[in-house]
Protein backbone atom coordinates (compact mmCIF):
# COMPACT_ATOMS: atom_id res chain seq x y z
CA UNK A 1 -7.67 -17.97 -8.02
CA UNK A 2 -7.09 -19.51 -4.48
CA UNK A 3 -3.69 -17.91 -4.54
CA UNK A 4 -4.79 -14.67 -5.41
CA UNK A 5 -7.70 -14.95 -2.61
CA UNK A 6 -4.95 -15.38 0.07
CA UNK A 7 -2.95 -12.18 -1.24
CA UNK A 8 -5.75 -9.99 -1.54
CA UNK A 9 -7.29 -10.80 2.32
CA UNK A 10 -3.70 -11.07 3.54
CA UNK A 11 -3.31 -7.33 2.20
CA UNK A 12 -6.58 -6.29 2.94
CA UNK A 13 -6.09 -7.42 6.52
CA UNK A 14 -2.71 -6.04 7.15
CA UNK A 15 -3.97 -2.54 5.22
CA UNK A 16 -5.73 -1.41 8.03
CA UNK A 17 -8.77 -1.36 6.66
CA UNK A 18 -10.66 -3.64 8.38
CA UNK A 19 -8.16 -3.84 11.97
CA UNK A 20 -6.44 -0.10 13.21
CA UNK A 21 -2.50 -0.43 12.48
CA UNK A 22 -1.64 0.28 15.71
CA UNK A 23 -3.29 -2.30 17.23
CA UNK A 24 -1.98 -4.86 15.46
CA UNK A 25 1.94 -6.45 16.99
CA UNK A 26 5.00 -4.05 15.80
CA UNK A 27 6.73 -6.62 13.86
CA UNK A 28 2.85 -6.42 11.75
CA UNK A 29 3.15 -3.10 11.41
CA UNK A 30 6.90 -3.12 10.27
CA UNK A 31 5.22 -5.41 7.24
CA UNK A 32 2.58 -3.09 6.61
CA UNK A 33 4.96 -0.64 5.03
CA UNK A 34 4.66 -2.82 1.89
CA UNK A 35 1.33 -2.48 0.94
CA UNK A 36 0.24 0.14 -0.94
CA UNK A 37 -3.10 0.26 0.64
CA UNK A 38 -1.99 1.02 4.14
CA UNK A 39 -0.76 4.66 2.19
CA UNK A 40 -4.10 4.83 0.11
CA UNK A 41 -6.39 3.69 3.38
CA UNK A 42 -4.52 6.61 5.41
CA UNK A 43 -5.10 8.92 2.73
CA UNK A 44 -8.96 8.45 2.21
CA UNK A 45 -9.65 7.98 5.85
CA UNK A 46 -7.76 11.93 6.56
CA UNK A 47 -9.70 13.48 3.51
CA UNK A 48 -13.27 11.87 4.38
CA UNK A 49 -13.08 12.28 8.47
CA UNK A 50 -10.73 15.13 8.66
CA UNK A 51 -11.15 17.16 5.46
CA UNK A 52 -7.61 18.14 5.58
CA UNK A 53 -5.62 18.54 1.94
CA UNK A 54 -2.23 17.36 0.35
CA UNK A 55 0.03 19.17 2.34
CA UNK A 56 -0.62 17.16 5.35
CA UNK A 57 -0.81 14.11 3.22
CA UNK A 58 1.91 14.52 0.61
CA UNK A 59 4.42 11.80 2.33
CA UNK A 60 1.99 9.05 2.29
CA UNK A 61 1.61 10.67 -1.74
CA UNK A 62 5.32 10.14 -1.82
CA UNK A 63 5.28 6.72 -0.70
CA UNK A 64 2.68 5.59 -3.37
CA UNK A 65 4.45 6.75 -6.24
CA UNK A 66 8.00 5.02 -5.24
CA UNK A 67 6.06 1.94 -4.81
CA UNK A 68 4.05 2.74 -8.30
CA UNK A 69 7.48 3.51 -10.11
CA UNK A 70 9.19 0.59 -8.43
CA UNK A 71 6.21 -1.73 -9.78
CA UNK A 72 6.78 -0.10 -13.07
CA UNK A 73 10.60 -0.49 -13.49
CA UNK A 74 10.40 -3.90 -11.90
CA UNK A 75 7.55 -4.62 -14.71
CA UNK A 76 9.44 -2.99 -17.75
CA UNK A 77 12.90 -5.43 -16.75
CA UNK A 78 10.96 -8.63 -16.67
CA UNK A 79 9.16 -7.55 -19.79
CA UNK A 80 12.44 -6.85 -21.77
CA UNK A 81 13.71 -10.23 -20.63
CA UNK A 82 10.76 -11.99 -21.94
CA UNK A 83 10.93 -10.44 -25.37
CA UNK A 84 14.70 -11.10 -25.45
């Protein structure tokens, strides 16, 4: 449980949720690209504020569902290797 306390604020925190992105020290920001919620925060924030529509928001889309397929091959490898 502690563990998965530190990984959800860590994420949460570097998501840009709480603290702007671009505020935060470029080498940050470089490790925000892992998170799926820095795509998913960016997303809500444009369609609630701005109103605008998937074709301004299709790349941050795009960049959920490599990291969603990713997570899903990486899954379905470890999972063969356990049944094996």
């Amino acid at each position: 449980m502690v563990l998965t306390f530190f990984f959800v604020t860590t994420i949460v925190l570097l998501g840009g949720v709480i603290f702007p992105i671009e505020n935060m020290p470029k080498p940050i920001q470089m490790l925000t690209y892992v998170f799926p919620l820095r795509y998913f925060t960016v997303i809500v924030r444009a369609i609630f504020l701005k109103g605008v529509g998937i074709e301004v928001l299709w790349d941050e889309g795009l960049c959920l569902l490599a990291i969603g397929l990713g997570t899903l091959v990486l899954s379905l490898i470890r999972f063969k290797k356990k049944i094996s």
